[in-house]
N, C-alpha and C. Protein backbone atom coordinates (compact mmCIF):
# COMPACT_ATOMS: atom_id res chain seq x y z
N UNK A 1 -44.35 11.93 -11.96
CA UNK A 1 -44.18 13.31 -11.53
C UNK A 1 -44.32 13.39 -10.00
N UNK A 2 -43.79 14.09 -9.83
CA UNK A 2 -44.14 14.03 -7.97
C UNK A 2 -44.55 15.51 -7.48
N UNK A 3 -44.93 16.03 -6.49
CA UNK A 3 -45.29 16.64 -6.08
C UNK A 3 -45.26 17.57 -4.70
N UNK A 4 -45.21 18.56 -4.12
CA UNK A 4 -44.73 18.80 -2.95
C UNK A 4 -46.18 20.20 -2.59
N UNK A 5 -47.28 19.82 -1.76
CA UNK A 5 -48.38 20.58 -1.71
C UNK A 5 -48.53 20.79 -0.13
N UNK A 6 -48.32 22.40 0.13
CA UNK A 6 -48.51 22.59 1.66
C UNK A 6 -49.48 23.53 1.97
N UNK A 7 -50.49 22.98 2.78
CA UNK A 7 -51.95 23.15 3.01
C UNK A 7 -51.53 24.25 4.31
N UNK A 8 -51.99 25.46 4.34
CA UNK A 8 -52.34 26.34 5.81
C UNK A 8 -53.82 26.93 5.93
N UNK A 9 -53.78 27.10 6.74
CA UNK A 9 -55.12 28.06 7.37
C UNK A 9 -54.97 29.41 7.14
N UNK A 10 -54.88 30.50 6.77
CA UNK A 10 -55.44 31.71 7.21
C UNK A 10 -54.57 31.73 8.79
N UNK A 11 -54.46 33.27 8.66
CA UNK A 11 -53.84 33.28 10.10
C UNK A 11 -54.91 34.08 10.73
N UNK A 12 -54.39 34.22 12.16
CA UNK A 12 -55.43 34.98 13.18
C UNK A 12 -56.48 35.77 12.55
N UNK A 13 -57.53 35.42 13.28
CA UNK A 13 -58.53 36.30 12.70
C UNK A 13 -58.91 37.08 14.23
N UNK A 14 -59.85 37.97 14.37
CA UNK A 14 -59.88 38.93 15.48
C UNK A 14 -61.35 37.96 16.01
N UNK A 15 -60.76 38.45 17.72
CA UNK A 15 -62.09 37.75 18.19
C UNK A 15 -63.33 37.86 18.05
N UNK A 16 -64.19 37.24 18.46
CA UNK A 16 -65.72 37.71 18.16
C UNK A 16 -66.51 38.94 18.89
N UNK A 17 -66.72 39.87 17.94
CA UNK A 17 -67.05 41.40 18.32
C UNK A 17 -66.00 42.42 18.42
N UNK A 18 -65.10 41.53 18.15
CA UNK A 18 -63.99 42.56 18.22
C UNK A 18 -63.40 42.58 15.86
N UNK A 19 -62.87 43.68 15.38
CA UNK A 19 -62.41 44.04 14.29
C UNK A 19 -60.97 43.87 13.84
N UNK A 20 -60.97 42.97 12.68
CA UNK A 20 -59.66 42.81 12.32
C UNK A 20 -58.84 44.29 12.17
N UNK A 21 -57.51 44.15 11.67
CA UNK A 21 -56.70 45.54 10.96
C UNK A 21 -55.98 45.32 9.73
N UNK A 22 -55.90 46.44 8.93
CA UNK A 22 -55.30 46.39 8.01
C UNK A 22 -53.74 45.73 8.05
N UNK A 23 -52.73 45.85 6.89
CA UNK A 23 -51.76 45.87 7.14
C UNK A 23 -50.80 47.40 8.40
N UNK A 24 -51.83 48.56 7.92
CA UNK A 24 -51.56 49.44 7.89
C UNK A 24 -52.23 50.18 9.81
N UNK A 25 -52.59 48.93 9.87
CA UNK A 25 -53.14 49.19 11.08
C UNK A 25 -54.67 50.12 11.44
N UNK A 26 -55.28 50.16 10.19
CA UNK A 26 -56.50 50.96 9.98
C UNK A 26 -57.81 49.42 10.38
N UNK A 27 -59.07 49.91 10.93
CA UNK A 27 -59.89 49.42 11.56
C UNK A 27 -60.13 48.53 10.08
N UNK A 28 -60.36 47.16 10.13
CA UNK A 28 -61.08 46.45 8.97
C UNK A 28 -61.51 45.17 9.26
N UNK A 29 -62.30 44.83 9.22
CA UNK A 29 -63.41 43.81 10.44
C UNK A 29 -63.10 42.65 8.93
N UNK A 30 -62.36 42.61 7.79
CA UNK A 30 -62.51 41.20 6.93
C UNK A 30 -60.53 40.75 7.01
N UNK A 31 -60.20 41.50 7.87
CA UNK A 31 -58.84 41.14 7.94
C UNK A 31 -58.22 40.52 9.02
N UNK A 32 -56.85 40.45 9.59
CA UNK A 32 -56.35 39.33 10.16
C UNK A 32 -56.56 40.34 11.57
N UNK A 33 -56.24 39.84 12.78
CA UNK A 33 -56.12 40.20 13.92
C UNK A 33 -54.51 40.84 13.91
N UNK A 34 -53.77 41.24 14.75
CA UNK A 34 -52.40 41.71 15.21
C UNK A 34 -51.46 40.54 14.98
N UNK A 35 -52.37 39.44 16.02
CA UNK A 35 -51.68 38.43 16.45
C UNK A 35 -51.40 37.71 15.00
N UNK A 36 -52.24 37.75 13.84
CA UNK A 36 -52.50 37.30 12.38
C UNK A 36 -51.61 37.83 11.80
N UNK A 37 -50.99 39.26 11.85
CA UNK A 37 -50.12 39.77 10.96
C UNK A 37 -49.08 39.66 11.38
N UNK A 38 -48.67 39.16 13.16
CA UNK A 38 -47.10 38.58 13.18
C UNK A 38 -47.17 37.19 12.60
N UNK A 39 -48.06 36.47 12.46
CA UNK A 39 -48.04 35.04 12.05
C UNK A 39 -47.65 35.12 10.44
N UNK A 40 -48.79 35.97 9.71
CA UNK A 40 -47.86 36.57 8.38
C UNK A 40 -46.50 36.78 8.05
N UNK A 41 -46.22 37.33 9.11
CA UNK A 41 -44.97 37.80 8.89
C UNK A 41 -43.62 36.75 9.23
N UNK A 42 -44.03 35.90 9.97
CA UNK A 42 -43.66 34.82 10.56
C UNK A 42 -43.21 33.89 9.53
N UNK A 43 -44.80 33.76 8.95
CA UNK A 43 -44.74 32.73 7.74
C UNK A 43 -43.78 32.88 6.78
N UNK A 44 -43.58 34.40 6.40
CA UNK A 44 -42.83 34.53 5.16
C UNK A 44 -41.39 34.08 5.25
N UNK A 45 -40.57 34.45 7.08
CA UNK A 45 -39.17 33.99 6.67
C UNK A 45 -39.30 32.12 6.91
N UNK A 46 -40.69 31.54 7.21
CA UNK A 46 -40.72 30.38 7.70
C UNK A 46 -40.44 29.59 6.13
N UNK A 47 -41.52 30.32 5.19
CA UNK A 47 -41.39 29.54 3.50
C UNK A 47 -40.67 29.64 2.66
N UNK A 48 -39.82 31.50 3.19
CA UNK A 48 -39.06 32.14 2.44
C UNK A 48 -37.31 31.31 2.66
N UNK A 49 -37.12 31.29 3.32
CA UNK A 49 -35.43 31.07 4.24
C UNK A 49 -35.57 29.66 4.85
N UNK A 50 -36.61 29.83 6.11
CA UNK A 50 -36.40 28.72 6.86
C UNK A 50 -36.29 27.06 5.68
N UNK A 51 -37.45 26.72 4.89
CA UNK A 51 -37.54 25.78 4.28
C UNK A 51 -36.49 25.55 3.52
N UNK A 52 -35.50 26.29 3.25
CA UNK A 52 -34.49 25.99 2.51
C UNK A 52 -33.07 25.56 3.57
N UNK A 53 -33.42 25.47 5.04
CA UNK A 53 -32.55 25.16 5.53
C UNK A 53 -32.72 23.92 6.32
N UNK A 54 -33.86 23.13 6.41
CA UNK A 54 -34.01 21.80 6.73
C UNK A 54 -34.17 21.01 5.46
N UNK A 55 -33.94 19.29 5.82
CA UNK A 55 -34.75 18.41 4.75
C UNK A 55 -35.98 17.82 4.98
N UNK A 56 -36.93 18.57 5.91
CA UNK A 56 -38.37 18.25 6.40
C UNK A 56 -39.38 18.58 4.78
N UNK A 57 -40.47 18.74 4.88
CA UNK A 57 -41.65 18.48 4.22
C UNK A 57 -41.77 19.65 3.07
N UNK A 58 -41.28 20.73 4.28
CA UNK A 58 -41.52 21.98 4.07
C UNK A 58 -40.82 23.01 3.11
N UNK A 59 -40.84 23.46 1.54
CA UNK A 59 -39.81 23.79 0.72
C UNK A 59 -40.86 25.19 0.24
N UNK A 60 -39.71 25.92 -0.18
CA UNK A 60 -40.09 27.64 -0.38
C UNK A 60 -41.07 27.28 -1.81
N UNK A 61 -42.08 27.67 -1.92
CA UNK A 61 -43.34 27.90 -3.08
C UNK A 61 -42.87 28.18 -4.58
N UNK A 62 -43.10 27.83 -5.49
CA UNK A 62 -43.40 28.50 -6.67
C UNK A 62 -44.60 28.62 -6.65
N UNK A 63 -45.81 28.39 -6.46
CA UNK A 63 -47.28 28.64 -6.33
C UNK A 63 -47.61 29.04 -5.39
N UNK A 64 -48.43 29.86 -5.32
CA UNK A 64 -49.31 30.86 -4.14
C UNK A 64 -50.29 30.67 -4.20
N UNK A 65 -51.68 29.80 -3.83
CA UNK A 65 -53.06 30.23 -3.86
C UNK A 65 -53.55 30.60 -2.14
N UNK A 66 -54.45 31.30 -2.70
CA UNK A 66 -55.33 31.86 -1.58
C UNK A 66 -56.60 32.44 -1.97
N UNK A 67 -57.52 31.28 -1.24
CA UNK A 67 -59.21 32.14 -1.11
C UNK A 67 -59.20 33.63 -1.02
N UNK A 68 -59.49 33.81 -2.49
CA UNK A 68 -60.50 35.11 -3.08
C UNK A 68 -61.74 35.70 -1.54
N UNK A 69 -61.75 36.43 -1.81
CA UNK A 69 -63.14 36.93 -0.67
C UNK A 69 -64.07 36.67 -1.00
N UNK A 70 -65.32 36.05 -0.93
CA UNK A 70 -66.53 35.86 -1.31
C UNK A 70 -68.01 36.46 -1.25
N UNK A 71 -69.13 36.27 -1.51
CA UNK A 71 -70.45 36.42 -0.73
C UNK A 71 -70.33 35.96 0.35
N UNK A 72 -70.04 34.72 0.66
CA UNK A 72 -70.34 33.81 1.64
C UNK A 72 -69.16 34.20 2.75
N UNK A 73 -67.58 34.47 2.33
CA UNK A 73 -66.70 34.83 2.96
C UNK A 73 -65.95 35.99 2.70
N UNK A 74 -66.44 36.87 3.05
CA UNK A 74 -65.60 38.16 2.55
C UNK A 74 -64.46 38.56 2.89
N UNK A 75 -64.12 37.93 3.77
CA UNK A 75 -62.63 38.13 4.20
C UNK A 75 -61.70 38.02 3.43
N UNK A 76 -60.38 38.89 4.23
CA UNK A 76 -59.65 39.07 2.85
C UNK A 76 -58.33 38.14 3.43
N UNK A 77 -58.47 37.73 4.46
CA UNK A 77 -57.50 36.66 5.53
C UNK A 77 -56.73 36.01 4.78
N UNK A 78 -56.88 35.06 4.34
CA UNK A 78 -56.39 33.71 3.31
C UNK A 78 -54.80 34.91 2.69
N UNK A 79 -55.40 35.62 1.61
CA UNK A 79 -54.55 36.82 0.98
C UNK A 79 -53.78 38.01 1.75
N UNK A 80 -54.40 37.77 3.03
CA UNK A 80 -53.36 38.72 4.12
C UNK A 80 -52.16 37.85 4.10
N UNK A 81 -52.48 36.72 4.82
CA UNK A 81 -51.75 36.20 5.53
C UNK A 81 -50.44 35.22 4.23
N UNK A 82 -50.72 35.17 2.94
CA UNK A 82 -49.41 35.10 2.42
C UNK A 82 -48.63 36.32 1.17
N UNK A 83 -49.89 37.33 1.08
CA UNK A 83 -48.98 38.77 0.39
C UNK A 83 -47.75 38.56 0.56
N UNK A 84 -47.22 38.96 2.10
CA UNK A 84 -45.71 39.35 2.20
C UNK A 84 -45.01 38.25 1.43
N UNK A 85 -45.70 37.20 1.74
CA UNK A 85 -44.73 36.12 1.50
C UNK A 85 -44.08 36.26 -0.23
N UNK A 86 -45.64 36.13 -0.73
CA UNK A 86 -45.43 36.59 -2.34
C UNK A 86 -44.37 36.99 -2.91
N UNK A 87 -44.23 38.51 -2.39
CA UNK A 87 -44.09 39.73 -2.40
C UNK A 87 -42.15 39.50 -2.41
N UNK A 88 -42.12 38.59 -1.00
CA UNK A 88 -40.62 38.35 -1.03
C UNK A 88 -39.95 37.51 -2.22
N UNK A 89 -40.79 36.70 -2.39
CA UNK A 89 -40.81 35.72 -3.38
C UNK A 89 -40.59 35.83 -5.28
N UNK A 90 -41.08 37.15 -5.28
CA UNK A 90 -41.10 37.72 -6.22
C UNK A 90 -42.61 36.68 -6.82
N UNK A 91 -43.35 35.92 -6.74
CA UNK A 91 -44.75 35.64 -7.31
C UNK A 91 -45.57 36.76 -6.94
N UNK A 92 -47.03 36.22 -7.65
CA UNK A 92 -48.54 36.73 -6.98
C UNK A 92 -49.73 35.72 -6.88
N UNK A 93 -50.02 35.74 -5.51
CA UNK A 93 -50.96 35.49 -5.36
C UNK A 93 -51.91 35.16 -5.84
N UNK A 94 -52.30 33.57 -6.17
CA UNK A 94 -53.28 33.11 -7.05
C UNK A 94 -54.86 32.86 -6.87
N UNK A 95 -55.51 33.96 -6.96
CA UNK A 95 -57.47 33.69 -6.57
C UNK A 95 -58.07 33.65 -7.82
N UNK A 96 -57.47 32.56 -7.76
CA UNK A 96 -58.32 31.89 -9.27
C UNK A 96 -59.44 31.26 -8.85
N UNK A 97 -59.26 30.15 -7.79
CA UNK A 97 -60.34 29.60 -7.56
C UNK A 97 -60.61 29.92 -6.29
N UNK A 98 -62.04 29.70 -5.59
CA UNK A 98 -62.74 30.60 -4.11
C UNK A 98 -63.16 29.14 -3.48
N UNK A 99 -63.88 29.90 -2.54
CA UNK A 99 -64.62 28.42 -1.38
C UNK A 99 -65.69 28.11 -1.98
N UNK A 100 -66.17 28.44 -3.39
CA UNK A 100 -67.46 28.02 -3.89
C UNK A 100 -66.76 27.21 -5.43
N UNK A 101 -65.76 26.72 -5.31
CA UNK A 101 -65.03 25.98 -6.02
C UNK A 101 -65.17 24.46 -6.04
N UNK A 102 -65.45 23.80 -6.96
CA UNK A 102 -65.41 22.05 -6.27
C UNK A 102 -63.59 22.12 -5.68
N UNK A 103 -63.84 20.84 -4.32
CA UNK A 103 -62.22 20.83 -4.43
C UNK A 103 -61.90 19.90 -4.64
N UNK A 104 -62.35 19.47 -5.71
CA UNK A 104 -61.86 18.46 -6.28
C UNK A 104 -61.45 19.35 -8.22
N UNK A 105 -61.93 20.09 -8.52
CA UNK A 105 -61.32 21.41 -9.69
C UNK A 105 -60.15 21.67 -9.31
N UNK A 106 -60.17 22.56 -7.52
CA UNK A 106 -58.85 22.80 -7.10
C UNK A 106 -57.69 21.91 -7.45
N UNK A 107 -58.25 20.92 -6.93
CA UNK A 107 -57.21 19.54 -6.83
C UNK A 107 -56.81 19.49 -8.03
N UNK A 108 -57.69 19.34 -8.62
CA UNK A 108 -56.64 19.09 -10.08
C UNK A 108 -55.70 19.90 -11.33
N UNK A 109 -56.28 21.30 -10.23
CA UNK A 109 -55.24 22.19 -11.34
C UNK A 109 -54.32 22.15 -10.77
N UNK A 110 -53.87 22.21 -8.91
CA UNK A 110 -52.89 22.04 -8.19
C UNK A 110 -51.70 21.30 -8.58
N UNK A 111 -52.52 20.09 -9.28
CA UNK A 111 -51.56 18.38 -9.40
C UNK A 111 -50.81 18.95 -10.98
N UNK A 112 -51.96 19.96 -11.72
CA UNK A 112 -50.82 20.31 -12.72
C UNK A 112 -49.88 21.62 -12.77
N UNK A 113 -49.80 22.26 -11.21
CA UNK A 113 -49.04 22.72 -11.76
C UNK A 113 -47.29 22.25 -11.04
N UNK A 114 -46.16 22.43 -12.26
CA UNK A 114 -45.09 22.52 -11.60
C UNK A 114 -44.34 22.74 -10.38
N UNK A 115 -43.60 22.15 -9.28
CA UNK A 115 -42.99 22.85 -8.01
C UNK A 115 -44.07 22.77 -7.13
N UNK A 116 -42.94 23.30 -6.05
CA UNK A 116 -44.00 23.28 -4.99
C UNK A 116 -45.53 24.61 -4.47
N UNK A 117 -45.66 24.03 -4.33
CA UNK A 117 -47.43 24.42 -3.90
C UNK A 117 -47.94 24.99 -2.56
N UNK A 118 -48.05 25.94 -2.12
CA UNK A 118 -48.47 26.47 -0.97
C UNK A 118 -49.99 26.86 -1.49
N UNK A 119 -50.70 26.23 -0.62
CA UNK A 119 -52.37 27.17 -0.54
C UNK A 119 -52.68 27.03 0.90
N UNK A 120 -53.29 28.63 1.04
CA UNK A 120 -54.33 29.27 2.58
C UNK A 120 -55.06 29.33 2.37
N UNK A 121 -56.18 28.75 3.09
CA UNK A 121 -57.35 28.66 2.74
C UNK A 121 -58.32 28.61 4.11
N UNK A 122 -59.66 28.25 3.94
CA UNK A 122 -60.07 28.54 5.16
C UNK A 122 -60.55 27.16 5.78
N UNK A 123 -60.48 27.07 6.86
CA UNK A 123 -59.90 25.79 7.70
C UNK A 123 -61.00 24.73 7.54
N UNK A 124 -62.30 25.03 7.59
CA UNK A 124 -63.46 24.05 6.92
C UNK A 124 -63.27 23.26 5.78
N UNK A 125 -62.52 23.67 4.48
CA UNK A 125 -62.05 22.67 3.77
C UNK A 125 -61.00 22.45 3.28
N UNK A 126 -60.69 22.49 4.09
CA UNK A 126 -59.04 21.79 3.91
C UNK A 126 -58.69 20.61 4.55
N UNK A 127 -59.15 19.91 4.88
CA UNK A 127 -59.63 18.42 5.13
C UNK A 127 -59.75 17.88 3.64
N UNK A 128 -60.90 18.76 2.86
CA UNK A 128 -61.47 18.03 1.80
C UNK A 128 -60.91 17.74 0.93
N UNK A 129 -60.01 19.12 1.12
CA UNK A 129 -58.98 19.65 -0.22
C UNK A 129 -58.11 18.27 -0.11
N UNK A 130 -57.53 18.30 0.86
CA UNK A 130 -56.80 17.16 1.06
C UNK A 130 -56.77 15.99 0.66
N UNK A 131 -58.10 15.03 1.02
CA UNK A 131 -58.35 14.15 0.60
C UNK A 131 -58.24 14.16 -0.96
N UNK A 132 -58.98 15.31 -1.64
CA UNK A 132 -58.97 15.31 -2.88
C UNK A 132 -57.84 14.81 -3.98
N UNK A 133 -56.56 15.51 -3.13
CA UNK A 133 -55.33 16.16 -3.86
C UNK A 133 -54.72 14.25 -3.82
N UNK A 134 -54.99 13.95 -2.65
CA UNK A 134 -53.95 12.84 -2.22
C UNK A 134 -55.19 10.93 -3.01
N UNK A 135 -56.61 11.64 -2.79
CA UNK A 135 -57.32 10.56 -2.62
C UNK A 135 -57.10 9.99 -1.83
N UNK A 136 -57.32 10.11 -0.45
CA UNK A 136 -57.12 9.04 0.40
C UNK A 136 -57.38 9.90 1.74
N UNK A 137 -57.82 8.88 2.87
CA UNK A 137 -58.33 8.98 4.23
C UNK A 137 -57.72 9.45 5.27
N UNK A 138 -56.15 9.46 4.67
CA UNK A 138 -55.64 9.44 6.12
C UNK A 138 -55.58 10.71 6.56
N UNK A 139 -56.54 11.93 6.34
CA UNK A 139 -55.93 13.19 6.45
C UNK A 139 -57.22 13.42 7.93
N UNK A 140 -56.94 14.17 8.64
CA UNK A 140 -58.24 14.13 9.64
C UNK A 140 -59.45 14.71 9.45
N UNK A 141 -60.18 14.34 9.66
CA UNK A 141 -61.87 15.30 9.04
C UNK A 141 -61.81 16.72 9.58
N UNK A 142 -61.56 16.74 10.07
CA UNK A 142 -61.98 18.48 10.50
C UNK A 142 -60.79 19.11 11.06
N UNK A 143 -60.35 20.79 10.73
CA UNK A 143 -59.27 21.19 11.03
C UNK A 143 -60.15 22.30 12.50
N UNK A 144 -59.93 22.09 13.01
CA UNK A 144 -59.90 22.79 14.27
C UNK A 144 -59.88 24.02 14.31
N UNK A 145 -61.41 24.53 14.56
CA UNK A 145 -61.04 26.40 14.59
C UNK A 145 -60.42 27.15 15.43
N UNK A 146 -59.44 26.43 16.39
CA UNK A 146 -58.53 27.28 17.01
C UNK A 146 -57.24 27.23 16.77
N UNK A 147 -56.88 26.33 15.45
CA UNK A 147 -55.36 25.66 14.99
C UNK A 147 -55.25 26.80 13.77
N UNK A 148 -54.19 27.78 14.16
CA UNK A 148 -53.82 28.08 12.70
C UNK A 148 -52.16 28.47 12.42
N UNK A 149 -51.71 27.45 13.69
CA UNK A 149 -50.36 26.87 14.13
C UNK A 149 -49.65 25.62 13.16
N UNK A 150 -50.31 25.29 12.00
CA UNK A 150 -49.87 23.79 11.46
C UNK A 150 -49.96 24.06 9.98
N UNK A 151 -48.67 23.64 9.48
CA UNK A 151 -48.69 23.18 7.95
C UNK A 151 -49.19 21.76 7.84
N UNK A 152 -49.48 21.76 7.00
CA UNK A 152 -50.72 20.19 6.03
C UNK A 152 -48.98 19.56 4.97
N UNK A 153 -48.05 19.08 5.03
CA UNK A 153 -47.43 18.73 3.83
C UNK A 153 -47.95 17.45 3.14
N UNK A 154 -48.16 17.62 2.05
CA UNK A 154 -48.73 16.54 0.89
C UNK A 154 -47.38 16.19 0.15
N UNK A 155 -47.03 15.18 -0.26
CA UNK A 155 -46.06 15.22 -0.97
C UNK A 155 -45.86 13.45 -2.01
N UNK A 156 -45.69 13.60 -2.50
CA UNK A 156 -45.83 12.22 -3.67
C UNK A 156 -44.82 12.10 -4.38
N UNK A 157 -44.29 11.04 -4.88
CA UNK A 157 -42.92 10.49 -5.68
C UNK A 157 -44.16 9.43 -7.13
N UNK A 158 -44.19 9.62 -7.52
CA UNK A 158 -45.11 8.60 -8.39
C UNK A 158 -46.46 8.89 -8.17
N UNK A 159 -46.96 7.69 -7.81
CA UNK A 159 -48.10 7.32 -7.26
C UNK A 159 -48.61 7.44 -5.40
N UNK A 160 -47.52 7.54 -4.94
CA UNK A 160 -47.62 7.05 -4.02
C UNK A 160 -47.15 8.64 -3.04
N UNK A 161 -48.20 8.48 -2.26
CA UNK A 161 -48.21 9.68 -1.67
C UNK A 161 -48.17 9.78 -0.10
N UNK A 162 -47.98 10.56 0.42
CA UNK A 162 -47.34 10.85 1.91
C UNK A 162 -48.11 12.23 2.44
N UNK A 163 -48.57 12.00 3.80
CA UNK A 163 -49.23 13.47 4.32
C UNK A 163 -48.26 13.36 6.14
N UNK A 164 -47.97 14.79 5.73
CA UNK A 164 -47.22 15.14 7.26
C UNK A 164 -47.97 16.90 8.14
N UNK A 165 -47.71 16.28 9.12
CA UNK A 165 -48.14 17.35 9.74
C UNK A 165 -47.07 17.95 10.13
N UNK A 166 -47.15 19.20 10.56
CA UNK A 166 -45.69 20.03 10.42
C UNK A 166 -46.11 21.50 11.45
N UNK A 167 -46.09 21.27 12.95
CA UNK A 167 -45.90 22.33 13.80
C UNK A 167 -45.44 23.49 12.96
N UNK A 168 -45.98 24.72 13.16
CA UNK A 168 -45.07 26.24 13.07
C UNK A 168 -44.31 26.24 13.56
N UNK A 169 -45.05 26.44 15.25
CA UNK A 169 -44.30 26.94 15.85
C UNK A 169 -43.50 27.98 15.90
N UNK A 170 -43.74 28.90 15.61
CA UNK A 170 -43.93 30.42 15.10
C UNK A 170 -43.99 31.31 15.87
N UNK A 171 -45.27 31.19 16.46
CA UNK A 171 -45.29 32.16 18.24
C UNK A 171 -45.47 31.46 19.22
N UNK A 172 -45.53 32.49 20.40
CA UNK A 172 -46.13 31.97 21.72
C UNK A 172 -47.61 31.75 21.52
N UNK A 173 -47.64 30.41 22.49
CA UNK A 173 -48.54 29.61 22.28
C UNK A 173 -48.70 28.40 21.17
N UNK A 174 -48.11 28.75 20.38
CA UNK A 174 -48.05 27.78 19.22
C UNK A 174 -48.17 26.47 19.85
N UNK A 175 -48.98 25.50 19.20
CA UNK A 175 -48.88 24.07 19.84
C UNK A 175 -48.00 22.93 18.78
N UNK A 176 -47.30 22.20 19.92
CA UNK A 176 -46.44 21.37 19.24
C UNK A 176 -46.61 19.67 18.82
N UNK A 177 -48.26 19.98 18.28
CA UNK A 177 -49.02 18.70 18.25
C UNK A 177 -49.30 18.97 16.98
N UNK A 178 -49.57 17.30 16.21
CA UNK A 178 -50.45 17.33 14.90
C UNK A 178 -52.47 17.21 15.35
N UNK A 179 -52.75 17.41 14.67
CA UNK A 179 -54.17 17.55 14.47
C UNK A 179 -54.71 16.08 14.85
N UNK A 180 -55.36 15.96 15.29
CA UNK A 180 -55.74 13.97 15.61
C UNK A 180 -56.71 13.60 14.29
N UNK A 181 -56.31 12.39 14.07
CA UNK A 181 -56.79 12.14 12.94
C UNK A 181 -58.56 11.54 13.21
């Protein structure tokens, strides 16, 4: 069976002391920043359209997950930042499982399900997730809390599995580097 699993971050979150916004533009301190909801929006023709017009890593979702809000993380980020996408998609958004999840559970409901796989999640473990999904090292330990510019592609034919890093490149500023391993 093979597999096609693309790892993101959560988009912009608002600076420190300063309050996220709704979609709707109403004050909400667990949501994305401005700069977060063009990246949203970004994303959707990036997974929606764009992926169907290269042969890179990157292919439009049948699966949606995204970190649930928590005790620990109440934010509703993860689920901002791929709604639209959903939405275009005709899916919904899967918070089945949260950041108080083994990710290694994640991992393995991921591996069963069909098609390709998009999950947002929050940037602390998604390193782990990674390793989990793929078993193996080569993914870098820590995702960078100022990167939320980069797709994670996982992707496997058999056994044998492959991790790519994959610029947005989306907005200004976007950086056109992978993550150092």
């Amino acid at each position: 069976m093979s597999h096609c699993i693309m790892l993101i971050r959560h988009a912009e979150k608002p600076s420190a002391g300063l309050g996220g916004v709704s979609e709707t533009g109403a004050a909400d301190p667990r949501s994305l920043s401005v700069a977060g909801w063009r990246r949203a929006g970004a994303l959707t023709r990036y997974f929606a359209i764009a992926a169907e017009c290269t042969n890179g890593p990157i292919r439009r979702p049948r699966h949606i997950l995204a970190a649930p809000p928590s005790g620990e993380h109440p934010s509703t980020r993860p689920t901002d930042t791929v709604r639209s996408l959903a939405d275009v998609l005709g899916l919904t958004v899967n918070q089945r499982w949260s950041d108080q999840t083994s990710v290694h559970e994640l991992a393995r409901a991921v591996l069963g399900m069909d098609g390709p796989v998009l999950i947002c999640w929050r940037h602390d473990q998604l390193p782990a997730l990674a390793r989990a999904i793929m078993r193996d090292d080569r993914i870098p330990s820590a995702w960078p809390a100022d990167r939320f510019d980069i797709t994670w592609a996982l992707f496997s034919s058999g056994d044998v599995w492959h991790f790519e890093q994959v610029p947005q490149c989306l907005l200004s500023g976007d950086v056109d580097q992978a993550i150092t391993v």
